[in-house]
Protein backbone atom coordinates (compact mmCIF):
# COMPACT_ATOMS: atom_id res chain seq x y z
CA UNK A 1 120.42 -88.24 48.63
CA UNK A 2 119.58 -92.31 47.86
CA UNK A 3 116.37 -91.06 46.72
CA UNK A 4 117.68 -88.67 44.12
CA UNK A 5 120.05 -91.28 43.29
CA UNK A 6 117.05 -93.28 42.41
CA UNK A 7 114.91 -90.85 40.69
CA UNK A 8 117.73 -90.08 38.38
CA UNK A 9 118.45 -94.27 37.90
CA UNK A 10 114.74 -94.59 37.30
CA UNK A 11 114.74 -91.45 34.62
CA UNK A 12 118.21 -92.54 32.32
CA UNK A 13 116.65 -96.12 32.55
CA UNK A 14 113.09 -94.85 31.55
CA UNK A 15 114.57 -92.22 28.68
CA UNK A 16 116.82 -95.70 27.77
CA UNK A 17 113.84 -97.39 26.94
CA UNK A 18 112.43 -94.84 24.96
CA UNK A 19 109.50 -94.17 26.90
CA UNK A 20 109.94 -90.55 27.80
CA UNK A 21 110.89 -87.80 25.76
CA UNK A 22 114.30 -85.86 26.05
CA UNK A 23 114.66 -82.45 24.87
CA UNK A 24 110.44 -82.63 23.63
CA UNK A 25 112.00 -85.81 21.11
CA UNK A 26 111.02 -89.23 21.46
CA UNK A 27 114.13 -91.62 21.67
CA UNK A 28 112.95 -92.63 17.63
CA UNK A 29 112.77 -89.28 16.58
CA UNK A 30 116.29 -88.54 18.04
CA UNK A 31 117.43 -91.41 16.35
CA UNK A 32 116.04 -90.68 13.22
CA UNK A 33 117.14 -87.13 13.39
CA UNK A 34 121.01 -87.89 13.63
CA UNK A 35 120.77 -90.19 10.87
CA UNK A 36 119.39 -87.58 8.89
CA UNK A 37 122.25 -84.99 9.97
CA UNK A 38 124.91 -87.73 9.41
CA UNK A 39 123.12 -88.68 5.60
CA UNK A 40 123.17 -84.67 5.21
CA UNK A 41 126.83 -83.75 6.32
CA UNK A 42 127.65 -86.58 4.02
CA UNK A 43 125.74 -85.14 1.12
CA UNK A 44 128.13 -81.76 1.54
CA UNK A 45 131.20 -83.94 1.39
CA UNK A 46 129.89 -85.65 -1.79
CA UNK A 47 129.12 -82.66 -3.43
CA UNK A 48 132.54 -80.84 -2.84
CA UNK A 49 134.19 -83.80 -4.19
CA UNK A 50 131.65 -84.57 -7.30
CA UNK A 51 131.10 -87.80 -5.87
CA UNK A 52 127.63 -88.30 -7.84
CA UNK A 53 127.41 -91.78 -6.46
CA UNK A 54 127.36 -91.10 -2.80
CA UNK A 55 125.47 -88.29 -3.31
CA UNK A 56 122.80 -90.49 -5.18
CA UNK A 57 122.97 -93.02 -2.36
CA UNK A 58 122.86 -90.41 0.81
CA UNK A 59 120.07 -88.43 -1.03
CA UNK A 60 118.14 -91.68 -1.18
CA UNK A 61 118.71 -92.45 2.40
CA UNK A 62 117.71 -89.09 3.21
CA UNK A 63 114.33 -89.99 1.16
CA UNK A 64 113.62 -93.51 3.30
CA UNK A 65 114.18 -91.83 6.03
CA UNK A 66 110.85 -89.31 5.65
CA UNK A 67 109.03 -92.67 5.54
CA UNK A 68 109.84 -93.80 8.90
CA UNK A 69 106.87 -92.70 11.26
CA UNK A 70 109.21 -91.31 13.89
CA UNK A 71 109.19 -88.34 11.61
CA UNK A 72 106.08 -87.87 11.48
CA UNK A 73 106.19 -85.17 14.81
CA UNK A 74 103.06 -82.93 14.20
CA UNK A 75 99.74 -83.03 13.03
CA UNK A 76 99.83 -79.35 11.41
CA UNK A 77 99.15 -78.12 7.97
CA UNK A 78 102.81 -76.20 8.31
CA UNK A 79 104.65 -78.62 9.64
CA UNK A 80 102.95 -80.64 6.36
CA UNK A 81 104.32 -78.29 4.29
CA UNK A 82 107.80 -78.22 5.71
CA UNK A 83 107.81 -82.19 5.57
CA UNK A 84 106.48 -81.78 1.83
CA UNK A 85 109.22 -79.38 0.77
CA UNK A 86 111.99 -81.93 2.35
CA UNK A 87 111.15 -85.05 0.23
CA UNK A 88 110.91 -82.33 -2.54
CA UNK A 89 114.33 -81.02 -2.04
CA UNK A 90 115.77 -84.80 -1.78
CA UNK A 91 114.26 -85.55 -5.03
CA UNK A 92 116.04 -82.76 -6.68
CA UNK A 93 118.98 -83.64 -5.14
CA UNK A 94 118.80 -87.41 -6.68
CA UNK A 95 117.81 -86.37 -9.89
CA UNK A 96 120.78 -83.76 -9.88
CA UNK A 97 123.02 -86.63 -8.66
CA UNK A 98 121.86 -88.92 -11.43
CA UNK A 99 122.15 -85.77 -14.44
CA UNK A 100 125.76 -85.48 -12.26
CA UNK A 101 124.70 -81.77 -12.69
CA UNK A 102 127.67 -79.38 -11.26
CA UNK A 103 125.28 -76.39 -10.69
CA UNK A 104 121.85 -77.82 -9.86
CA UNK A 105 122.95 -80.31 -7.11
CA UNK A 106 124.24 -77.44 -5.07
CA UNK A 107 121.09 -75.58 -5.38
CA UNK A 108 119.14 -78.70 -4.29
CA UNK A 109 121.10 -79.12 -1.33
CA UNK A 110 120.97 -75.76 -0.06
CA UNK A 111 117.11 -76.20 -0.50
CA UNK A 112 117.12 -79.39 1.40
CA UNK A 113 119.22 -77.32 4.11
CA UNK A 114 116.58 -74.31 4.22
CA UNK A 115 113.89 -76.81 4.53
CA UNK A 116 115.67 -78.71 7.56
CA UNK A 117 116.19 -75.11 9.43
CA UNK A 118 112.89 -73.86 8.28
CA UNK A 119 111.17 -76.86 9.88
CA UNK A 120 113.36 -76.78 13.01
CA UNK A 121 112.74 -73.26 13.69
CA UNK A 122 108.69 -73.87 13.11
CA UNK A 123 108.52 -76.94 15.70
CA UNK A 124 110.41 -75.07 18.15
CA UNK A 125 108.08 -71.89 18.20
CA UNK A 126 105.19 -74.87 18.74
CA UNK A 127 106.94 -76.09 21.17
CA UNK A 128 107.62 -73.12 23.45
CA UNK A 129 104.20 -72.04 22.67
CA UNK A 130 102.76 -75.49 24.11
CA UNK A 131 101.23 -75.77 20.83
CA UNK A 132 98.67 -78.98 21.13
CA UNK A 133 99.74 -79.57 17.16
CA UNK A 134 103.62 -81.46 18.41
CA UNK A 135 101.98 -84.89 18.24
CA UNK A 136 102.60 -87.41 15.73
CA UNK A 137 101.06 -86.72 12.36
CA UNK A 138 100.13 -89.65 9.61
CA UNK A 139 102.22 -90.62 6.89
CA UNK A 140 99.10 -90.29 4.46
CA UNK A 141 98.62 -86.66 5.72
CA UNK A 142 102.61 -86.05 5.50
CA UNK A 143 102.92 -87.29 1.35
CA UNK A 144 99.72 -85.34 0.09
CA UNK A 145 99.74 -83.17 -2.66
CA UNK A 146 99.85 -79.40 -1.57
CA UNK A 147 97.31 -77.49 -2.35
């Protein structure tokens, strides 16, 4: 019993420090993801209520946050895509904030929400397929041009 007691210590304290992986996430990646659903739940509120300001800001947010390399989660020529069609979607979304455009901010944010799912649903299929592509992909490789 002590020793389970341990092993489980030892795990939190390791998964605490961000050296393991929870759920097939690194502890940045997790924390990068929730700010991303918090920035996106916020965008919804902002666009119910026409506030073009915080939709501006959050949309923005959403855009720093695709340059933080914890995002960068697989080296694949999909996943590329997906992470493509994301920043995409955000910048649509700003420039629809910015024109404080009633019917194409909507669209751009259901975009940026089919992207999100799109992408979710294609790293999971990796994942339970063990695919050797979940590792962390380059920023350069992330931002170029489609061809």
């Amino acid at each position: 019993m002590s020793r389970l007691l341990i092993r489980a210590g030892f795990t939190v304290m390791l998964a605490w420090l961000g050296l393991t992986e929870v759920s097939g996430q690194t502890v940045q990646l997790s924390r990068v993801m929730r700010e991303k659903l918090q920035q996106s739940q916020g965008l919804l509120a902002a666009l119910v209520t026409s506030d073009w300001g915080d939709l501006e800001r959050r949309s923005r947010q959403l855009e720093v946050l695709t340059r933080d390399p914890a995002w960068a989660v697989m080296n694949a020529p999909e996943y590329t895509r997906h992470a493509a069609a994301f920043l995409r979607a955000t910048q649509d979304l700003i420039e629809a904030a910015q024109r404080r455009d009633p019917e194409g901010a909507p669209l751009a944010y259901v975009s940026l929400t089919l992207t999100c799912v799109r992408c979710h649903q294609m790293v999971a299929r990796a994942r339970l397929a063990g695919s050797t592509a979940v590792q962390p992909a380059s920023r350069e490789r992330l931002l170029r041009p489609l061809p």
